[in-house]
PDB file of N, CA and C in Angstrom:
ATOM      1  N   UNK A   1      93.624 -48.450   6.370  1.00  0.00           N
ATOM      2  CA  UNK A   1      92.710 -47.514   5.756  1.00  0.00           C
ATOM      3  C   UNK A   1      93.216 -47.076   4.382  1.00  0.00           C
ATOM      4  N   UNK A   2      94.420 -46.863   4.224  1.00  0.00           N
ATOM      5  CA  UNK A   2      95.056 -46.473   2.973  1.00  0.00           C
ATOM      6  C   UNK A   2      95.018 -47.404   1.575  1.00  0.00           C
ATOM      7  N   UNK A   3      95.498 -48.899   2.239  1.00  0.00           N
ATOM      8  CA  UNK A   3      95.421 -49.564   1.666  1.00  0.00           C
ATOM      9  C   UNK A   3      93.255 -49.918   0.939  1.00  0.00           C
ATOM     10  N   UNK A   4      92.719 -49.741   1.533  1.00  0.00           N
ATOM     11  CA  UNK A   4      91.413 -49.811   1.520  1.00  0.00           C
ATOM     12  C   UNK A   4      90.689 -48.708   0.309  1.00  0.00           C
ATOM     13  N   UNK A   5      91.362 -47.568   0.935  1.00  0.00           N
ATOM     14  CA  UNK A   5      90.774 -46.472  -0.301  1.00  0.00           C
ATOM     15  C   UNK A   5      91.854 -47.022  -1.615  1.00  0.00           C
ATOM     16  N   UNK A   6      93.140 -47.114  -1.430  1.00  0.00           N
ATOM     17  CA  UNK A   6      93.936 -47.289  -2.629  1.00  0.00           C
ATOM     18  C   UNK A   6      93.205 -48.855  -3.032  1.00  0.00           C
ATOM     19  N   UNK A   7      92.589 -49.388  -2.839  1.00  0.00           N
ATOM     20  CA  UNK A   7      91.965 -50.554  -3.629  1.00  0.00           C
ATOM     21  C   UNK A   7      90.880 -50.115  -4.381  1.00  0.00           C
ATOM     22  N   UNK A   8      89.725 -49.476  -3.621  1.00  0.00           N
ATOM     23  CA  UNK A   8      89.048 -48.326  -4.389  1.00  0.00           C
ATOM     24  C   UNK A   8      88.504 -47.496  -5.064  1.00  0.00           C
ATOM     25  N   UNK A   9      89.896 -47.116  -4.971  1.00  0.00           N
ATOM     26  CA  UNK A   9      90.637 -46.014  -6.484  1.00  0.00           C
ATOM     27  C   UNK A   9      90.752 -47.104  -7.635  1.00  0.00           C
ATOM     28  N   UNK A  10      92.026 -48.024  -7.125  1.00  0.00           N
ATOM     29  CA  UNK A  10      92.402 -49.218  -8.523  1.00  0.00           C
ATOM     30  C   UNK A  10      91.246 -49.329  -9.213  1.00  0.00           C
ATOM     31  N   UNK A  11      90.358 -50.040  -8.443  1.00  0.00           N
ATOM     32  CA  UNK A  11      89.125 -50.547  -8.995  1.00  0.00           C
ATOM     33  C   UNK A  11      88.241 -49.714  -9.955  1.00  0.00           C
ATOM     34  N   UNK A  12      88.353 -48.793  -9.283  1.00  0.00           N
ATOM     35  CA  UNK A  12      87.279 -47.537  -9.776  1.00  0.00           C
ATOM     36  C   UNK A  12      87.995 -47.324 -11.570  1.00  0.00           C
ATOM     37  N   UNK A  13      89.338 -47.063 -11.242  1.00  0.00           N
ATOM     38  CA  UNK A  13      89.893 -46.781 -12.628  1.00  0.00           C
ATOM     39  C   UNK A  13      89.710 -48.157 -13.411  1.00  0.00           C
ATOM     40  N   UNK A  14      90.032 -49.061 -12.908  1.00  0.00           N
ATOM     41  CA  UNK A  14      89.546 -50.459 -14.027  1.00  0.00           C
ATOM     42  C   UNK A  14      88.706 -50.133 -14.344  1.00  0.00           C
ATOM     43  N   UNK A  15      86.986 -49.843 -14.007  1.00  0.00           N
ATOM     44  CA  UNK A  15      86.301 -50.344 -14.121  1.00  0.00           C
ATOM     45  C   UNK A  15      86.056 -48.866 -15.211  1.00  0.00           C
ATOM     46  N   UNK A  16      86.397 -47.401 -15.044  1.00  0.00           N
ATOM     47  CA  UNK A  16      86.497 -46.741 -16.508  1.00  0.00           C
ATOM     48  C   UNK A  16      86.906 -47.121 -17.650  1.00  0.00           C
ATOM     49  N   UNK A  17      87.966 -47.531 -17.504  1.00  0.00           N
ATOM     50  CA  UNK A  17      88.867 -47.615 -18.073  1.00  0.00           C
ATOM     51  C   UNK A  17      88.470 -49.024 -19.642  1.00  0.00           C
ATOM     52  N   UNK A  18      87.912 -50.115 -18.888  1.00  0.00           N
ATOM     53  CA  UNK A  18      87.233 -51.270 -19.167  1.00  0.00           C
ATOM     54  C   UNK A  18      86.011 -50.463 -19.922  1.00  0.00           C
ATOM     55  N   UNK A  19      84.995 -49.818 -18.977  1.00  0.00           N
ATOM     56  CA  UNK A  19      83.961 -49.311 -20.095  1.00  0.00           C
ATOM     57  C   UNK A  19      84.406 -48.366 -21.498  1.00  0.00           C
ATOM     58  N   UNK A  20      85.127 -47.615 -21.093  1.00  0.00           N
ATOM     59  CA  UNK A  20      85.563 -46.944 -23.013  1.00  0.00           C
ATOM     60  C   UNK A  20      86.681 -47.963 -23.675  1.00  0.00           C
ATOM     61  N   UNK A  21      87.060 -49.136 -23.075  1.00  0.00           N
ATOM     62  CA  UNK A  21      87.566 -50.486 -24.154  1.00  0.00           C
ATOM     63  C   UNK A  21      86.056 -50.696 -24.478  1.00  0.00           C
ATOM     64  N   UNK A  22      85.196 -51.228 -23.888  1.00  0.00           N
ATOM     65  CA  UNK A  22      83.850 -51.869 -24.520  1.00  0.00           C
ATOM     66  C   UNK A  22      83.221 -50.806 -24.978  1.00  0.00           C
ATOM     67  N   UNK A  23      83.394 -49.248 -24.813  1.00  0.00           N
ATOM     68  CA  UNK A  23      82.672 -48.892 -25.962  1.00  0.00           C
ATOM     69  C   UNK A  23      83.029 -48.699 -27.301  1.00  0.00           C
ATOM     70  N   UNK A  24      84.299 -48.869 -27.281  1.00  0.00           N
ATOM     71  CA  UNK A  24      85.328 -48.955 -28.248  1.00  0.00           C
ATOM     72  C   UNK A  24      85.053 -49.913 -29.446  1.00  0.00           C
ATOM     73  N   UNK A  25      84.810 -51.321 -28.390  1.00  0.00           N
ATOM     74  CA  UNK A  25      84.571 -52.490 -29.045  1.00  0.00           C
ATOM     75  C   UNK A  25      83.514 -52.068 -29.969  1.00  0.00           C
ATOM     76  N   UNK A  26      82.578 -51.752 -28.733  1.00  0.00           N
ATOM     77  CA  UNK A  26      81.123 -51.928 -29.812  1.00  0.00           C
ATOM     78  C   UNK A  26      80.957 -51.268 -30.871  1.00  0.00           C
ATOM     79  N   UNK A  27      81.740 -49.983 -30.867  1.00  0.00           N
ATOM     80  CA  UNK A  27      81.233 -48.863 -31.530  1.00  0.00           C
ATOM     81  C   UNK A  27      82.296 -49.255 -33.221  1.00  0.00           C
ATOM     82  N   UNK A  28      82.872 -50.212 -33.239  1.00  0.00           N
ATOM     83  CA  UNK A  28      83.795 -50.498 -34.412  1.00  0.00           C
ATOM     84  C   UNK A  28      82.839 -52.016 -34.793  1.00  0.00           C
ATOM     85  N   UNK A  29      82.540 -53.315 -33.770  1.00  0.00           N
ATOM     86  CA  UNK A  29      81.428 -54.253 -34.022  1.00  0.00           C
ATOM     87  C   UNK A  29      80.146 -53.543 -34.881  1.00  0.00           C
ATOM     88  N   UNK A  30      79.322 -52.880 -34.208  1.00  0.00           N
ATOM     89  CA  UNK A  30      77.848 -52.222 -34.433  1.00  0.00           C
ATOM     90  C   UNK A  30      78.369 -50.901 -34.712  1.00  0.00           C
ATOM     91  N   UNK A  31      78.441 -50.304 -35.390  1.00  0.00           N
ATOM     92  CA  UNK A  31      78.396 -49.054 -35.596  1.00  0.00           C
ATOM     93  C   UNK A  31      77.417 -48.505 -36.007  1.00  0.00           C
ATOM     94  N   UNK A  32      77.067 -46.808 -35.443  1.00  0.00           N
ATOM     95  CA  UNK A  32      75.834 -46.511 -35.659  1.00  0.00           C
ATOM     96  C   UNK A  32      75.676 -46.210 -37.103  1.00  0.00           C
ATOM     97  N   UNK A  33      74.413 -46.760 -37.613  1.00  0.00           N
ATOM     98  CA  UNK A  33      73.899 -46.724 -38.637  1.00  0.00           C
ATOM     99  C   UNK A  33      73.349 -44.948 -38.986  1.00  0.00           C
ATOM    100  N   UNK A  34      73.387 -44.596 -39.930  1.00  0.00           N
ATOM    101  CA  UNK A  34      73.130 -43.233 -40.087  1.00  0.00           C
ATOM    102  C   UNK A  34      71.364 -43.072 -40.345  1.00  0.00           C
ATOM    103  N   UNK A  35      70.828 -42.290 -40.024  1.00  0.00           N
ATOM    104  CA  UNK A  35      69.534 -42.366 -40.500  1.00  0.00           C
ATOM    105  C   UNK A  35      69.170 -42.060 -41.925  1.00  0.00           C
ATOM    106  N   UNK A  36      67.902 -42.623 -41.937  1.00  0.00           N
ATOM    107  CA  UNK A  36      67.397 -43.229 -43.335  1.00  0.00           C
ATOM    108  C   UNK A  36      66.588 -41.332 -43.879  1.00  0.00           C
ATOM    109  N   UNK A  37      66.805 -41.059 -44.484  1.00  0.00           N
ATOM    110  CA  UNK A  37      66.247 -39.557 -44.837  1.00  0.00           C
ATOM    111  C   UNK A  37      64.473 -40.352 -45.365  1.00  0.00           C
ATOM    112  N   UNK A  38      63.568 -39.535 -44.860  1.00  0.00           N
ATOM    113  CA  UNK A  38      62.551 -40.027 -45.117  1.00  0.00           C
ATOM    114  C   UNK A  38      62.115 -39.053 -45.777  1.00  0.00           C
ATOM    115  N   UNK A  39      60.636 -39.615 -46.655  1.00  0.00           N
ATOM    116  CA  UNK A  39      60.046 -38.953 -47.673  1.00  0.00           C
ATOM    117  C   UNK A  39      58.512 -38.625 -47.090  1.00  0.00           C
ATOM    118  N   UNK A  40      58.825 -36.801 -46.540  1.00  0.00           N
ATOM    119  CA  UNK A  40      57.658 -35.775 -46.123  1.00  0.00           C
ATOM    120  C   UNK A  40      56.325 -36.009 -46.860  1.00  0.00           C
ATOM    121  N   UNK A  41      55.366 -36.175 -46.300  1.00  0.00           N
ATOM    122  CA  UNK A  41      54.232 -36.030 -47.348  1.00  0.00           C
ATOM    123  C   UNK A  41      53.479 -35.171 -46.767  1.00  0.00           C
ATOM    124  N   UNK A  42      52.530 -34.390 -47.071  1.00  0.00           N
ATOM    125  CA  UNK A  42      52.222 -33.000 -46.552  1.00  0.00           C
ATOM    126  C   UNK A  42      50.965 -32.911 -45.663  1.00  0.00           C
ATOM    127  N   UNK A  43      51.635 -32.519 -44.378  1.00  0.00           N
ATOM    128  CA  UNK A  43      50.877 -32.699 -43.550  1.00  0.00           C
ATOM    129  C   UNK A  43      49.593 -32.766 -43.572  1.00  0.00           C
ATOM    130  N   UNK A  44      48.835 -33.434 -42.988  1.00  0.00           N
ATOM    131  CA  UNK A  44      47.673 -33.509 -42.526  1.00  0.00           C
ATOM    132  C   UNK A  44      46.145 -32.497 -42.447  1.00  0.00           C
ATOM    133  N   UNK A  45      45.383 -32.128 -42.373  1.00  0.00           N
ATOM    134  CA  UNK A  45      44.823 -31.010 -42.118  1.00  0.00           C
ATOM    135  C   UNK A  45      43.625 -31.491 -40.723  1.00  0.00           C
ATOM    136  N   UNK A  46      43.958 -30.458 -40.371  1.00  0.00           N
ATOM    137  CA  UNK A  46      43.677 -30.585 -38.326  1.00  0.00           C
ATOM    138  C   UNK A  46      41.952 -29.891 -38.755  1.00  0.00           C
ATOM    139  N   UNK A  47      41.413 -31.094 -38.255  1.00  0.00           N
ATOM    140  CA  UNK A  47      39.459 -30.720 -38.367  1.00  0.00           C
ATOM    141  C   UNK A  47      39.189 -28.794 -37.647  1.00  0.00           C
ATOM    142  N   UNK A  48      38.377 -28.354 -38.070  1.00  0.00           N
ATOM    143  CA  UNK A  48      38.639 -27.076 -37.797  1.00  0.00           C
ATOM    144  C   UNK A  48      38.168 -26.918 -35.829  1.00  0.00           C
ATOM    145  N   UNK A  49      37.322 -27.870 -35.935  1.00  0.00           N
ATOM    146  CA  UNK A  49      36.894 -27.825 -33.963  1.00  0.00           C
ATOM    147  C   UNK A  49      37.983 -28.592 -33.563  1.00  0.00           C
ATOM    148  N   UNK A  50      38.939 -28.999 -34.229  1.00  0.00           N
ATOM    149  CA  UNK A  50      39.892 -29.384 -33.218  1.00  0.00           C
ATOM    150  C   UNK A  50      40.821 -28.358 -32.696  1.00  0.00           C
ATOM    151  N   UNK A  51      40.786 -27.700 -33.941  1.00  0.00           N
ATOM    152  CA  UNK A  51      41.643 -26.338 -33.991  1.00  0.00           C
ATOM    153  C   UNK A  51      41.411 -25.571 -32.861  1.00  0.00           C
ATOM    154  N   UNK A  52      40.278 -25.285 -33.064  1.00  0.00           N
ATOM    155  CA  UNK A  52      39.651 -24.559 -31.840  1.00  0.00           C
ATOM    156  C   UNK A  52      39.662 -24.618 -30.624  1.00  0.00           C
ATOM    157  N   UNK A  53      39.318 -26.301 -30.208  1.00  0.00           N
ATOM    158  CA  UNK A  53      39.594 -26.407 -28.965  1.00  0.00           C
ATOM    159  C   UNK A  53      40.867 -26.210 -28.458  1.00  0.00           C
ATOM    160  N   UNK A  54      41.953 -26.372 -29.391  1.00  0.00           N
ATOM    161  CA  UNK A  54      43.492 -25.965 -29.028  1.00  0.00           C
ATOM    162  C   UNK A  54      43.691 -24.890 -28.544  1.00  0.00           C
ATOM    163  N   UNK A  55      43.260 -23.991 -29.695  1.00  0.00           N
ATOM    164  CA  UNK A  55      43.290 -22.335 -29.114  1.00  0.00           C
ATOM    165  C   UNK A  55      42.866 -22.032 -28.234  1.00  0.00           C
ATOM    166  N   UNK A  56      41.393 -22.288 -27.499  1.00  0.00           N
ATOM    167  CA  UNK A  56      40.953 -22.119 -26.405  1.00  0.00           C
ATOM    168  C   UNK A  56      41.514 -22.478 -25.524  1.00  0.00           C
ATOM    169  N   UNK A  57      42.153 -23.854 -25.040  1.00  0.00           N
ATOM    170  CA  UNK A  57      42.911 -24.714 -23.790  1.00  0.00           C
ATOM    171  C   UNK A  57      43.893 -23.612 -23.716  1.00  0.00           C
ATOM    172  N   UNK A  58      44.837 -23.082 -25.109  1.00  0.00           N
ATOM    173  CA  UNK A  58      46.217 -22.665 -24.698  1.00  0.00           C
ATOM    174  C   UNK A  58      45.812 -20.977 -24.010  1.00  0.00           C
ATOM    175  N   UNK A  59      44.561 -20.577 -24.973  1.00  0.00           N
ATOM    176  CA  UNK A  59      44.018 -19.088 -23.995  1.00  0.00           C
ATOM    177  C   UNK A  59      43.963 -19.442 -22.562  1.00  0.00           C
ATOM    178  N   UNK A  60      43.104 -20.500 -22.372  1.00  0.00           N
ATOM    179  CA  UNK A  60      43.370 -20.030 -20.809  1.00  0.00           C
ATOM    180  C   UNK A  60      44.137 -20.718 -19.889  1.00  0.00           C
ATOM    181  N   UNK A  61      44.849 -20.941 -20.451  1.00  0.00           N
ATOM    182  CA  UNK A  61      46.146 -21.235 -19.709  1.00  0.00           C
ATOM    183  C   UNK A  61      47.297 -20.714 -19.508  1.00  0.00           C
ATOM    184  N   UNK A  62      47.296 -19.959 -20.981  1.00  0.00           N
ATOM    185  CA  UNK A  62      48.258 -18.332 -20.863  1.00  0.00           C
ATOM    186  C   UNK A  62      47.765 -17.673 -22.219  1.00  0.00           C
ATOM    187  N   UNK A  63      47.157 -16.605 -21.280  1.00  0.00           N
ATOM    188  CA  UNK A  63      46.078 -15.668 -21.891  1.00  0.00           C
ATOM    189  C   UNK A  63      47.126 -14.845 -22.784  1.00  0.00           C
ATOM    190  N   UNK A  64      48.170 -14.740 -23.183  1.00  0.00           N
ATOM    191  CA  UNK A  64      49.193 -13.954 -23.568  1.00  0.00           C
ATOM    192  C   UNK A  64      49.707 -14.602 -24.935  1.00  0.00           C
ATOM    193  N   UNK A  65      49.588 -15.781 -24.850  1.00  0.00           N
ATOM    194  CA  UNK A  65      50.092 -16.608 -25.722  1.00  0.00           C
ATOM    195  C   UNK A  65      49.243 -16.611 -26.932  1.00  0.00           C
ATOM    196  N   UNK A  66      49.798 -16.681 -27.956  1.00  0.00           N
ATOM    197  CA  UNK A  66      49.029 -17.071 -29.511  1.00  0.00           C
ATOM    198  C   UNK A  66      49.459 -17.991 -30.184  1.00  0.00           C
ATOM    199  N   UNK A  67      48.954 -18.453 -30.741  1.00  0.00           N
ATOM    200  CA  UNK A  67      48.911 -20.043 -31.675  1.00  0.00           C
ATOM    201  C   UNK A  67      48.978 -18.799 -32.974  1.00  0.00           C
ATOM    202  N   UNK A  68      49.990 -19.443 -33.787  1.00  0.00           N
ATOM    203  CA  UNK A  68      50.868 -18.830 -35.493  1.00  0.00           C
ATOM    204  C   UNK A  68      50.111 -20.174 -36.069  1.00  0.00           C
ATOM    205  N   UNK A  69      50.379 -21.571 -35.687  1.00  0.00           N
ATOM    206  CA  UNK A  69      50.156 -22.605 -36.290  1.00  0.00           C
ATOM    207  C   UNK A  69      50.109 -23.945 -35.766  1.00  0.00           C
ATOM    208  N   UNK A  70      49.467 -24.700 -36.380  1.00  0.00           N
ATOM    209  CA  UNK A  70      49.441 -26.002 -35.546  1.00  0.00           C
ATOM    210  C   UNK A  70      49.697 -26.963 -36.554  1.00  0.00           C
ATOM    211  N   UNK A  71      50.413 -28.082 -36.560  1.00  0.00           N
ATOM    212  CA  UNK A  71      50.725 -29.179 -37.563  1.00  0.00           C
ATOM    213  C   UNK A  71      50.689 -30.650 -36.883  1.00  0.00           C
ATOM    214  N   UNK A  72      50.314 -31.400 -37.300  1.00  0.00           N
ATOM    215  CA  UNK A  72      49.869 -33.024 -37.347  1.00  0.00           C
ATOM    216  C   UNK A  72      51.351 -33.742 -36.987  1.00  0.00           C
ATOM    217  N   UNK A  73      51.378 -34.093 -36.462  1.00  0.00           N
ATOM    218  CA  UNK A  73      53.026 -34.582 -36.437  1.00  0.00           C
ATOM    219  C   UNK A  73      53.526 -35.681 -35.840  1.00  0.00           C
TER     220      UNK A  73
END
């Protein structure tokens, strides 16, 4: 039985041990690329009955709640 769990264990730690070598690898192979800063262009404008129907769904669904703003996104 000892011998059984102590195989196990071994294994178990290889098999950590092996994944942060390969993430190691990869992460020096592929490294993450940084993101590309993109260029905002100004939002959209939301049809005014769409608007509406928003406000209404979120009233009654929680009558407490208020819509400040809504944006295209």
């Amino acid at each position: 039985m000892i011998v059984g769990m102590g195989t196990v264990f071994v294994i178990l730690i290889l098999i950590i041990n092996l994944s942060k070598l390969m993430i190691l690898a990869v992460n020096k192979i592929a490294p993450e690329e940084a993101p590309k800063k993109s260029v905002e262009a100004a939002p959209a404008a939301i049809a005014p009955n769409v608007e509406a129907a928003i406000k209404a769904a979120i009233s009654q669904v929680a009558p407490k709640a208020m819509v400040t703003s809504i944006k295209k996104g």
